[in-house]
N, C-alpha and C. Protein backbone atom coordinates (compact mmCIF):
# COMPACT_ATOMS: atom_id res chain seq x y z
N UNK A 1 115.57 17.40 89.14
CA UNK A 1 115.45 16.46 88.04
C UNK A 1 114.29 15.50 88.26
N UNK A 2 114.17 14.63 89.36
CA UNK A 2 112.98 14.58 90.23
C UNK A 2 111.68 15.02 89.44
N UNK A 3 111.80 15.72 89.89
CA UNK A 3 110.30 16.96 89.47
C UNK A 3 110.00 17.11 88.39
N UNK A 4 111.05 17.01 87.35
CA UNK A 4 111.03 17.29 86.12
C UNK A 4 110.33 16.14 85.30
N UNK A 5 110.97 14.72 85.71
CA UNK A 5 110.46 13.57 85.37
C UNK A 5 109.27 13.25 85.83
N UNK A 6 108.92 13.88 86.98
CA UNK A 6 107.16 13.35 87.49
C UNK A 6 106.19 14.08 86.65
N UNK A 7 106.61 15.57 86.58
CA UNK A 7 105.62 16.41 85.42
C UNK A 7 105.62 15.60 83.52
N UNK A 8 106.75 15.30 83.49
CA UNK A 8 106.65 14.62 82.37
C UNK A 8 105.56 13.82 82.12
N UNK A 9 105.89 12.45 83.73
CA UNK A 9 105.14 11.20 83.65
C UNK A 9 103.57 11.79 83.37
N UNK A 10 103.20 12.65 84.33
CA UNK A 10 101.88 12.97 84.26
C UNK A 10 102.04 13.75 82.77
N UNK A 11 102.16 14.81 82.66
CA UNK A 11 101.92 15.25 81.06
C UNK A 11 101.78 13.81 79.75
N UNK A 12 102.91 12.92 79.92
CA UNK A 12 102.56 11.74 79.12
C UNK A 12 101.46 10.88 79.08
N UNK A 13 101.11 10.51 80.66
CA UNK A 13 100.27 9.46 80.96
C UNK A 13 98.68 10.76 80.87
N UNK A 14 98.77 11.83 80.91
CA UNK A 14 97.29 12.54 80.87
C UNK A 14 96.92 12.28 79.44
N UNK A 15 98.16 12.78 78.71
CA UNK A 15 97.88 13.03 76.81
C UNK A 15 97.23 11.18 76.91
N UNK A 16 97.55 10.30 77.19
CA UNK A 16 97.75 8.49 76.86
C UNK A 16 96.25 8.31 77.55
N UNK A 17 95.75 8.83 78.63
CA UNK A 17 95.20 8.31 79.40
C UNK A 17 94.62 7.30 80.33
N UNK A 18 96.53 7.12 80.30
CA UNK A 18 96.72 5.48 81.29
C UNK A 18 97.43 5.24 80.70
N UNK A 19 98.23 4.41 81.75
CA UNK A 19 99.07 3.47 80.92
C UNK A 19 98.88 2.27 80.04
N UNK A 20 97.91 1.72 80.22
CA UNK A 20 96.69 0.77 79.70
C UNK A 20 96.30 1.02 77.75
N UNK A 21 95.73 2.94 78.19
CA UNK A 21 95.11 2.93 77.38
C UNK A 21 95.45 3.57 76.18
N UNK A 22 95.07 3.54 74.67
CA UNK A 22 95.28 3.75 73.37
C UNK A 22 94.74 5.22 73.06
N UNK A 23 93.57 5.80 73.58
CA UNK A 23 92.84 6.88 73.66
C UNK A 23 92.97 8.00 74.85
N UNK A 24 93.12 8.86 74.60
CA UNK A 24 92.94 9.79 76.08
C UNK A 24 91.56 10.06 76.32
N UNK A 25 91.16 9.56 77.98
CA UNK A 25 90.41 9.86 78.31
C UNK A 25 89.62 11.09 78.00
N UNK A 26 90.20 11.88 78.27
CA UNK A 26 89.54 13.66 77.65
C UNK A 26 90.61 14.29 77.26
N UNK A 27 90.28 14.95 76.29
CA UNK A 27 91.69 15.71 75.39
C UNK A 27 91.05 17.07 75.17
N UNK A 28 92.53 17.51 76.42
CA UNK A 28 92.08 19.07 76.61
C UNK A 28 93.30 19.45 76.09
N UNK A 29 93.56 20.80 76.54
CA UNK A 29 94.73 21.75 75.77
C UNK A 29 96.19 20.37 75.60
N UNK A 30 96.92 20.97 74.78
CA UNK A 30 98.21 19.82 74.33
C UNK A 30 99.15 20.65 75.41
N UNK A 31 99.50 20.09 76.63
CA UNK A 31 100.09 20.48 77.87
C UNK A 31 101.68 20.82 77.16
N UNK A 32 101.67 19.95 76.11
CA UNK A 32 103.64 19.97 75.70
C UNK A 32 103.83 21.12 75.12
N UNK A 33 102.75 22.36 74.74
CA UNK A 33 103.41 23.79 73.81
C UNK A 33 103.83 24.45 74.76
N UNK A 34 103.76 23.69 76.24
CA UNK A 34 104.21 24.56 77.02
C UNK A 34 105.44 24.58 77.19
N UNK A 35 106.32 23.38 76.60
CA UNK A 35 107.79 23.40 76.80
C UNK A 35 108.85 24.09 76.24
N UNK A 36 109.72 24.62 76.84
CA UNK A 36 110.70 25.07 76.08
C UNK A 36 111.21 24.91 74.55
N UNK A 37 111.35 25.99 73.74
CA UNK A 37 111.94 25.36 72.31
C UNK A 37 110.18 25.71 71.59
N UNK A 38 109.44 25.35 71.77
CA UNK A 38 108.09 25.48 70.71
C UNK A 38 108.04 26.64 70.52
N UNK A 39 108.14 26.62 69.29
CA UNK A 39 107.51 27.73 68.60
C UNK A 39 106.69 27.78 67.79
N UNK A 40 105.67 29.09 68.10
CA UNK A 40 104.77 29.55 67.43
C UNK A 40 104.58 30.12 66.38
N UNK A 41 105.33 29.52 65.21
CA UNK A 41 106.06 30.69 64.09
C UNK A 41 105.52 29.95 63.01
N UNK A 42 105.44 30.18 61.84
CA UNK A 42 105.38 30.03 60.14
C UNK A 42 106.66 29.15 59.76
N UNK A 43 106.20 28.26 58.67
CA UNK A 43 106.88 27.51 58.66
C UNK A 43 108.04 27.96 57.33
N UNK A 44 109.22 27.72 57.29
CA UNK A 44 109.93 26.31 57.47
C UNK A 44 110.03 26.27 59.14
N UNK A 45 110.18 24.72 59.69
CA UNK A 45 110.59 24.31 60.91
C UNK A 45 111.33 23.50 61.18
N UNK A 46 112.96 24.13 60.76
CA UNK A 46 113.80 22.86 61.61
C UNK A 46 113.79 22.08 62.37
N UNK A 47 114.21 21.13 63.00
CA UNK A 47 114.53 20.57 64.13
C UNK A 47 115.21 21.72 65.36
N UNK A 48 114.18 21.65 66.26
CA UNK A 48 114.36 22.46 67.51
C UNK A 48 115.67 21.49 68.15
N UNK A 49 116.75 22.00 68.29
CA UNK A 49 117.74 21.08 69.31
C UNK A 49 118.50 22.19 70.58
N UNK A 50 118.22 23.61 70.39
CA UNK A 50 118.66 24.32 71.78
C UNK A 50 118.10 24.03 72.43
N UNK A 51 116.95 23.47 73.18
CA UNK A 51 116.32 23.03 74.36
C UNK A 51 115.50 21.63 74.13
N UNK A 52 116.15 21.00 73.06
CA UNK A 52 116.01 19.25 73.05
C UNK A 52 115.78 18.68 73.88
N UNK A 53 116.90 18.88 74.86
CA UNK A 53 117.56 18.27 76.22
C UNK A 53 116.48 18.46 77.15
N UNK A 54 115.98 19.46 77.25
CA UNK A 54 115.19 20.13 78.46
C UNK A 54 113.81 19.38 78.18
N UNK A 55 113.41 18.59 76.66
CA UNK A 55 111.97 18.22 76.31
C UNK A 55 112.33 16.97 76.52
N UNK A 56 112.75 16.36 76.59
CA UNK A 56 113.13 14.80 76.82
C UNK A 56 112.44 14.10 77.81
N UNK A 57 112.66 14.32 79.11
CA UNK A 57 112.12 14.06 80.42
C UNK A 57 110.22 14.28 80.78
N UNK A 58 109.39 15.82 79.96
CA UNK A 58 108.69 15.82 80.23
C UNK A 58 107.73 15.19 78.32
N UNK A 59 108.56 14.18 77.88
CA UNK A 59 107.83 13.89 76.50
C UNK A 59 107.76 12.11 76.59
N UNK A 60 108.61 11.99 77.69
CA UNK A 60 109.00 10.41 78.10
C UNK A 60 109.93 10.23 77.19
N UNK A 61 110.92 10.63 76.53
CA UNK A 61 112.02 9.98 75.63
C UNK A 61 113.17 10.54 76.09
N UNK A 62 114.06 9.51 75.66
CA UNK A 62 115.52 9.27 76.11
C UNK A 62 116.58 9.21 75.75
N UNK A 63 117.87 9.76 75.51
CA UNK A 63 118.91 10.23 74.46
C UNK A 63 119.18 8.73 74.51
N UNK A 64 119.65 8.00 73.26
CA UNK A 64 120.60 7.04 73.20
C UNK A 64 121.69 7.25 72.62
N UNK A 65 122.81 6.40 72.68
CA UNK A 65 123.56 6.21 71.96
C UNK A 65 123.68 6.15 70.21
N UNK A 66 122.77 5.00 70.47
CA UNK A 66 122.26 3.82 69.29
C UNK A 66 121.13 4.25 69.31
N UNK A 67 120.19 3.71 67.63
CA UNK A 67 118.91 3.39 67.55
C UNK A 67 118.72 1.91 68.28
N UNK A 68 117.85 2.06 69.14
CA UNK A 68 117.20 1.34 69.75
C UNK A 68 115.71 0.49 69.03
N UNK A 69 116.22 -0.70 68.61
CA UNK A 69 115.18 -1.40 67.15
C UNK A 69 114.41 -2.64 68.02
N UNK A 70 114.46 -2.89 69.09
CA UNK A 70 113.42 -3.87 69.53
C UNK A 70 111.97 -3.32 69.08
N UNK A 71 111.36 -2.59 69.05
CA UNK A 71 110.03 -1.79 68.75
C UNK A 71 110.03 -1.08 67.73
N UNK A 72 110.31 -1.45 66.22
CA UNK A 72 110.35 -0.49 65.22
C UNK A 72 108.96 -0.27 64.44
N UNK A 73 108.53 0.79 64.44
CA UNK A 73 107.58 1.02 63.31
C UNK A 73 107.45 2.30 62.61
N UNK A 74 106.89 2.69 61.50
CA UNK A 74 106.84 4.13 60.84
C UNK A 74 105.78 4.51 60.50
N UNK A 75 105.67 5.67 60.33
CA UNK A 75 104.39 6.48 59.86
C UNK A 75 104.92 7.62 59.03
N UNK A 76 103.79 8.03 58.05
CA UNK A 76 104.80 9.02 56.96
C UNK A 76 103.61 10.30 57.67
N UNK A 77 104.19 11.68 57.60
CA UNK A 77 103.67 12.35 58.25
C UNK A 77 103.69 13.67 56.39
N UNK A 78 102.16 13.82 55.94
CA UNK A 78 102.41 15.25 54.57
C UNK A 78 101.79 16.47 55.60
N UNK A 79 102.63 17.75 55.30
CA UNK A 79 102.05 18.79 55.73
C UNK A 79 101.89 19.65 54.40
N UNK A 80 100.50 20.48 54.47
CA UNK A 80 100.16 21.26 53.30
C UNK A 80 100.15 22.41 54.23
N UNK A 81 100.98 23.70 53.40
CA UNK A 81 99.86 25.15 53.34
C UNK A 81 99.52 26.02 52.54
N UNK A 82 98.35 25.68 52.18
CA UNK A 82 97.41 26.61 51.28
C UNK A 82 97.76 25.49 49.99
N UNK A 83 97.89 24.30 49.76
CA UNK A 83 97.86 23.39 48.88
C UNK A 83 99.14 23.21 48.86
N UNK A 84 100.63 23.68 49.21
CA UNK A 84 101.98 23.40 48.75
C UNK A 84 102.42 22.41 49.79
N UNK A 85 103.72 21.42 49.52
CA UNK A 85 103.43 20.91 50.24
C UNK A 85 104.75 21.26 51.29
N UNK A 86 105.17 20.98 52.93
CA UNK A 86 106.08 21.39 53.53
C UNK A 86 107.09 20.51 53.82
N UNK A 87 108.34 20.31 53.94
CA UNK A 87 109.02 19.76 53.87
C UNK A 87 108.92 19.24 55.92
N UNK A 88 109.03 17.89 55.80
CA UNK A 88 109.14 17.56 57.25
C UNK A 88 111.09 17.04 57.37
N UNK A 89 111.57 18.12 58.05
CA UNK A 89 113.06 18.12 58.37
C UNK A 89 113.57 16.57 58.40
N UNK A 90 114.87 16.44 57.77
CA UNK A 90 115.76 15.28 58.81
C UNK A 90 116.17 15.78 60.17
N UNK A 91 116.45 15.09 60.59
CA UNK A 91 117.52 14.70 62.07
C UNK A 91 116.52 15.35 63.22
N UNK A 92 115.10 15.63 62.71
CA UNK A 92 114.10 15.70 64.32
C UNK A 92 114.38 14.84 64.97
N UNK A 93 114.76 14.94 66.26
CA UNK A 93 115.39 13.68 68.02
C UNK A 93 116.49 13.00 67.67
N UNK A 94 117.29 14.16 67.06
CA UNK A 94 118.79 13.40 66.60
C UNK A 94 119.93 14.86 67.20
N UNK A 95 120.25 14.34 67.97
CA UNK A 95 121.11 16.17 68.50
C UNK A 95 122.52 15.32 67.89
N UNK A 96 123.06 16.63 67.86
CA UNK A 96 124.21 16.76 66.68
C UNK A 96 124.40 15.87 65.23
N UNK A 97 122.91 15.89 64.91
CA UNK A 97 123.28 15.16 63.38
C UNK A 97 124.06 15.40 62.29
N UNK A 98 124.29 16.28 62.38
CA UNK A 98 125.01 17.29 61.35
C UNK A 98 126.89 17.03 61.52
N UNK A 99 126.80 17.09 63.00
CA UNK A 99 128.20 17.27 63.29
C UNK A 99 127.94 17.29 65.09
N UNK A 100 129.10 16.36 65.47
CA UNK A 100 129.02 16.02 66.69
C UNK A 100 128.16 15.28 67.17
N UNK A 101 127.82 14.16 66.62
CA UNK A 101 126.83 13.35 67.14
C UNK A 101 126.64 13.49 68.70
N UNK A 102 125.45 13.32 69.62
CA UNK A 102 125.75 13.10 70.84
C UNK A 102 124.53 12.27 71.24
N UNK A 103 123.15 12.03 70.65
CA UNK A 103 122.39 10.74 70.73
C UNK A 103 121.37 11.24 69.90
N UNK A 104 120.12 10.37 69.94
CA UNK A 104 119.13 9.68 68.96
C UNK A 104 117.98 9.33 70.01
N UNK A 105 117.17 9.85 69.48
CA UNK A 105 115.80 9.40 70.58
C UNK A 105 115.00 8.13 69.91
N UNK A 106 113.79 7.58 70.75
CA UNK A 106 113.38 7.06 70.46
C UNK A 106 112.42 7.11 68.91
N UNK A 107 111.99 8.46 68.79
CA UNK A 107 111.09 9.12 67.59
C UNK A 107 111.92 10.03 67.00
N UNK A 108 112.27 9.83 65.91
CA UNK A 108 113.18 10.66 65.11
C UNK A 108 112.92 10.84 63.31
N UNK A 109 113.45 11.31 62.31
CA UNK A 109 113.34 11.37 61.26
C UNK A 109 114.84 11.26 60.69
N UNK A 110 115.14 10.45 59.93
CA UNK A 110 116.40 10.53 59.16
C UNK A 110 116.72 11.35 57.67
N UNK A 111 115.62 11.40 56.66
CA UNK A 111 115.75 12.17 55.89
C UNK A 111 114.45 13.28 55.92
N UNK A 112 114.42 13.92 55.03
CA UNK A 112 113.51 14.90 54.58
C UNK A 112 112.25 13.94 53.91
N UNK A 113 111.91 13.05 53.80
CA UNK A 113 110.77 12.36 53.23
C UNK A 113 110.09 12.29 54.00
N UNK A 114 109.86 12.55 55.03
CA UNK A 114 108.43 12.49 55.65
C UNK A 114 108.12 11.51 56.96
N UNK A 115 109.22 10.41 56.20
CA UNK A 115 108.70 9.26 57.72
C UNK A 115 109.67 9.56 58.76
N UNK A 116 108.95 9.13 60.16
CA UNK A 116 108.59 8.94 61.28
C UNK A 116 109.02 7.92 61.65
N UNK A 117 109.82 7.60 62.76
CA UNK A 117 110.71 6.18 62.86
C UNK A 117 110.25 6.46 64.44
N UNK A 118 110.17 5.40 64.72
CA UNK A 118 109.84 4.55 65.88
C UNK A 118 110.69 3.66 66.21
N UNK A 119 111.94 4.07 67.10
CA UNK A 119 112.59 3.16 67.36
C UNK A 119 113.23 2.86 68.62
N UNK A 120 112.60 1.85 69.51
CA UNK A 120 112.22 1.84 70.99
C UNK A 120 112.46 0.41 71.57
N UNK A 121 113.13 0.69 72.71
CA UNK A 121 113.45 -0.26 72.92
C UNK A 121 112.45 -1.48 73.97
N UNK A 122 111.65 -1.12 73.46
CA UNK A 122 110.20 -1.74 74.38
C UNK A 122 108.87 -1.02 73.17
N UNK A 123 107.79 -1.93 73.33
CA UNK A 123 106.71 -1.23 72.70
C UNK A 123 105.68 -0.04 73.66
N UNK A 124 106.41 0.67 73.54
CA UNK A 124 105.51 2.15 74.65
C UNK A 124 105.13 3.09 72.71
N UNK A 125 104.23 3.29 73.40
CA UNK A 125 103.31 4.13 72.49
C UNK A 125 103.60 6.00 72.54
N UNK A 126 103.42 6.21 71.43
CA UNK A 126 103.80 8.02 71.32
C UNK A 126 102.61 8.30 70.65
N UNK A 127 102.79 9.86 70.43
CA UNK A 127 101.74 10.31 69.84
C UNK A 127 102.02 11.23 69.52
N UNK A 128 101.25 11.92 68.05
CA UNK A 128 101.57 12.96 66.88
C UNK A 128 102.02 13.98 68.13
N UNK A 129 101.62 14.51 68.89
CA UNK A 129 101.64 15.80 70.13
C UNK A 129 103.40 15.73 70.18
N UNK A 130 103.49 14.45 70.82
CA UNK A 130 104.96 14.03 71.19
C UNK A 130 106.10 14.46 70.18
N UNK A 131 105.84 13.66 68.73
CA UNK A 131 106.94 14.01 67.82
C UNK A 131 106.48 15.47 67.24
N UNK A 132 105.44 16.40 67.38
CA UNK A 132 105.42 17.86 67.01
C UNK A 132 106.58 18.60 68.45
N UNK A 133 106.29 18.17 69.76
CA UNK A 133 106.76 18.92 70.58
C UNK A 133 108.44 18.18 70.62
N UNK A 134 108.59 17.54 69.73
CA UNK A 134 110.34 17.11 69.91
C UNK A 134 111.28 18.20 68.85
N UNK A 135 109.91 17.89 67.75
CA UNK A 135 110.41 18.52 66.76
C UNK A 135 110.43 20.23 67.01
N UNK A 136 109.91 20.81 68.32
CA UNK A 136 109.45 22.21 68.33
C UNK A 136 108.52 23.02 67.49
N UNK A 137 107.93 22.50 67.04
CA UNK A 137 106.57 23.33 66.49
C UNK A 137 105.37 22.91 67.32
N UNK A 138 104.70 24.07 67.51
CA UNK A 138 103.17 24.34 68.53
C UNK A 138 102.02 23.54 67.58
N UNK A 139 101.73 23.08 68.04
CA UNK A 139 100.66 21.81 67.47
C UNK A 139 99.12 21.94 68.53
N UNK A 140 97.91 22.72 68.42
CA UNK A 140 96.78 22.65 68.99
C UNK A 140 95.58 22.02 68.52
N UNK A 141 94.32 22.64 68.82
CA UNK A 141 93.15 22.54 68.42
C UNK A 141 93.03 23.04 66.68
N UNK A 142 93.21 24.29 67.09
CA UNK A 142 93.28 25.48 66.14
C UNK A 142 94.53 25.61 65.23
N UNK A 143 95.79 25.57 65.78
CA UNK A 143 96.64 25.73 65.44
C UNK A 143 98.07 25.11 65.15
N UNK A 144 98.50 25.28 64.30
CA UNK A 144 99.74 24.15 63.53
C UNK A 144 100.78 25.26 63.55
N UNK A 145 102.03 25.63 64.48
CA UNK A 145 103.04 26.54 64.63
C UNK A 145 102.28 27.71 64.17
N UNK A 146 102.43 28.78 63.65
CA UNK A 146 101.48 30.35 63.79
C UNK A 146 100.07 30.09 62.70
N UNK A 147 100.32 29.19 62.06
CA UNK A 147 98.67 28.88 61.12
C UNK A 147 97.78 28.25 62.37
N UNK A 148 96.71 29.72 62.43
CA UNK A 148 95.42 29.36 63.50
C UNK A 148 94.36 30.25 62.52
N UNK A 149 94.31 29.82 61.28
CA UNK A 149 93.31 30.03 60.16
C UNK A 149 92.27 29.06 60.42
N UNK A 150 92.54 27.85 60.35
CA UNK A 150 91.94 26.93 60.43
C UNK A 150 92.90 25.24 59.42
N UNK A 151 92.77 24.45 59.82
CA UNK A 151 93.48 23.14 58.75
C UNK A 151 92.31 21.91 59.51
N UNK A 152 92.71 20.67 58.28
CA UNK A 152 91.98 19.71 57.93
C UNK A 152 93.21 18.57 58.48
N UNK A 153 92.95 17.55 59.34
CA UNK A 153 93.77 16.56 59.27
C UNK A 153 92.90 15.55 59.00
N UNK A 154 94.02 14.34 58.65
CA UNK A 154 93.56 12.98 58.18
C UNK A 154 94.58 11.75 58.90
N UNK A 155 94.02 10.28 58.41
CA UNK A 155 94.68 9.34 58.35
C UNK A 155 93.88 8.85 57.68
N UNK A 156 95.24 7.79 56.53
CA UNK A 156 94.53 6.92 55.99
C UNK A 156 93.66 8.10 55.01
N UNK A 157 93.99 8.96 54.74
CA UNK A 157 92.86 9.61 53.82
C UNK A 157 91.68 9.94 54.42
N UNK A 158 91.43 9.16 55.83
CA UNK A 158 90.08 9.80 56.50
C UNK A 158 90.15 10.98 57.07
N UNK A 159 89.30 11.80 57.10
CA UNK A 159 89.05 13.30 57.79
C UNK A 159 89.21 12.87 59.82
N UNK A 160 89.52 13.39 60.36
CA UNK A 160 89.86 13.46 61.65
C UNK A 160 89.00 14.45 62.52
N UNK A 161 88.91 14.40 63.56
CA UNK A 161 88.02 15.54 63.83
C UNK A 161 88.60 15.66 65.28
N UNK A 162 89.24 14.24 66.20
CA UNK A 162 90.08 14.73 67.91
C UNK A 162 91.17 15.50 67.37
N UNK A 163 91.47 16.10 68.47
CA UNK A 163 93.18 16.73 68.56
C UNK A 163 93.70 15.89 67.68
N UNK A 164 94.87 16.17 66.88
CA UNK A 164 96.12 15.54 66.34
C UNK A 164 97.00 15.14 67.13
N UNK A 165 97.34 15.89 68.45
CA UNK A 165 98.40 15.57 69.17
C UNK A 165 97.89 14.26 69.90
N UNK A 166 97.02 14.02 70.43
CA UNK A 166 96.41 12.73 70.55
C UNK A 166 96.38 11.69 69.84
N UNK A 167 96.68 11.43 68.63
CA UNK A 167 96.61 10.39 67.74
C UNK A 167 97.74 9.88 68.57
N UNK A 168 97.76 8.49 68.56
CA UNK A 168 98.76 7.23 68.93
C UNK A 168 99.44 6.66 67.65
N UNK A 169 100.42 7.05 67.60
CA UNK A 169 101.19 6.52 66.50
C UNK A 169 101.02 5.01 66.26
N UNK A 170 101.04 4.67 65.33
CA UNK A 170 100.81 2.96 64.44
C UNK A 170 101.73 2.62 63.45
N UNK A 171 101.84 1.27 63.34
CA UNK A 171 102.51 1.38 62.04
C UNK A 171 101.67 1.94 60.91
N UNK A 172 102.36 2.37 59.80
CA UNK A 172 102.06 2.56 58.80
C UNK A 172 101.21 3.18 58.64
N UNK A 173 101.19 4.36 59.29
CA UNK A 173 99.74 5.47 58.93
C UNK A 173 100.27 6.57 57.72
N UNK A 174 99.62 6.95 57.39
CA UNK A 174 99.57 8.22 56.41
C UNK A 174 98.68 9.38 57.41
N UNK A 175 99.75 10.13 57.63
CA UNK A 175 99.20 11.35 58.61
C UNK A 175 99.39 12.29 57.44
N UNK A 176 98.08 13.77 57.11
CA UNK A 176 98.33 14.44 56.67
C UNK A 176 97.41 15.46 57.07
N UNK A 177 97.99 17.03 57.16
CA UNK A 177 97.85 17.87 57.39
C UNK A 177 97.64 19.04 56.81
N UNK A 178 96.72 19.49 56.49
CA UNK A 178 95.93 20.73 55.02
C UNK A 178 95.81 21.76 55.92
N UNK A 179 96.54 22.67 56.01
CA UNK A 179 96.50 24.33 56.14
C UNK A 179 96.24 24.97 55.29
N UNK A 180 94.86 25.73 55.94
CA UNK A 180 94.50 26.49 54.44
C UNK A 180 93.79 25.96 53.52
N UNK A 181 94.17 26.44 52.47
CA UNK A 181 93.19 25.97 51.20
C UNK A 181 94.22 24.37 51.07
N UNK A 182 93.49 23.24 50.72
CA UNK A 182 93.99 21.75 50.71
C UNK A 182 94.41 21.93 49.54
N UNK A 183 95.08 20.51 49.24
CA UNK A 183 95.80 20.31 48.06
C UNK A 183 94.65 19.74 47.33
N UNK A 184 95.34 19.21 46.28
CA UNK A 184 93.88 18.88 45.44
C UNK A 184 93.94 17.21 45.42
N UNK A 185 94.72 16.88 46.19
CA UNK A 185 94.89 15.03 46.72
C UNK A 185 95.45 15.23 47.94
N UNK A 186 94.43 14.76 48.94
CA UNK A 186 94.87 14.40 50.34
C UNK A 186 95.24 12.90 50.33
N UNK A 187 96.70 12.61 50.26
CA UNK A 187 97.48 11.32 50.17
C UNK A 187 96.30 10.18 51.45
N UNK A 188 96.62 8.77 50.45
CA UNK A 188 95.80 7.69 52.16
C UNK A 188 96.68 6.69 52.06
N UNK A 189 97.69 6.62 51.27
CA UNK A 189 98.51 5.48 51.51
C UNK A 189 99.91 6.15 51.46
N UNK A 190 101.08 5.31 51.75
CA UNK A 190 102.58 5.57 51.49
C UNK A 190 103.13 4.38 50.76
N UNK A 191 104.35 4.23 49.55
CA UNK A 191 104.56 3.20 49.46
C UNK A 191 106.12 2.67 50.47
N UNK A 192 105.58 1.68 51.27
CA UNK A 192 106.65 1.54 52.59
C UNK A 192 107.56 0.12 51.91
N UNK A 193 106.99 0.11 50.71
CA UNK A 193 108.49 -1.24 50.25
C UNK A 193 109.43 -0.37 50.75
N UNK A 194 110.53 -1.03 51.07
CA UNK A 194 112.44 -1.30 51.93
C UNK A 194 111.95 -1.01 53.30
N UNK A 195 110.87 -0.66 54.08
CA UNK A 195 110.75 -0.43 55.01
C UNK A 195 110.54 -1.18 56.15
């Protein structure tokens, strides 16, 4: 268990590049498709929860009980392919949502709308890499779960050009993701009234 948590620390702190810092130093392959549960498949993409457990330790997050709200913030995450748009699951870092509750991570999703909850009990920083590899879909350079056609990401409506899994989550971003042929409006805002 040991071992498990030191590969984590380093897999976390390489993607972060420091504990310090907001940017990774150099952003090479996304070390987390290597974990159990990712898959490389076409979407729809549930919430991966048969080997949840096993991604926890090397993603830095931690089953709770409770949502943990000292550190709350959100980000709405659109995925397109070929212009349609994909549904981003409820209960991603929620094992037994359905039935049998048994905890709630720090990065999770409660409904099917898209946002991204941040809810931590300290301000430690995540990143898009993190909530793709909780959620179990393969997230690269090239490739978004088996689409390695080519896609367009953004924030804020701006074009992106580092890794995605590298982005550092913020409040209130508009993350969106064009596989394929784009939609014909790449979203740059969310409206976050009740939020």
């Amino acid at each position: 268990m040991i071992a498990v948590a030191g590969i984590g620390a380093a897999l976390y702190f390489g993607l972060r590049g420091g504990s310090g810092s907001s940017t990774p130093a150099a952003v090479g392959p996304n070390p987390f498709n290597s974990l159990p549960g990712i898959r490389k498949t076409k979407q729809p993409w549930p919430p991966e929860v048969a080997h949840l457990q096993d991604r926890l330790a090397p993603l830095n997050l931690t089953s709770n009980p409770t949502e943990q709200l000292a550190y709350h913030i959100h980000q709405h995450l659109d995925i397109f392919v070929n212009g349609k748009h994909v549904t981003v699951p409820q209960c991603i870092g929620i094992y037994g949502c359905y039935q049998n509750f048994a905890f709630i991570t720090e990065l999770h999703t409660h409904r099917t709308d898209g946002i991204v909850h941040v809810e931590a009990p300290s301000n430690k920083h995540y990143t898009l890499g993190t909530f793709f590899a909780e959620w179990g879909v393969f997230l690269s350079k090239k490739c978004v779960g088996a689409y390695c056609q080519g896609y367009k990401w953004y924030v804020n409506g701006k074009p992106q050009t580092e890794p995605p899994y590298a982005l550092k989550l913020e409040p209130h971003q508009e993350i969106a993701i064009a596989i394929g042929k784009p939609p014909a409006h790449i979203p740059s805002t969310f409206n976050w009234t009740g939020l």
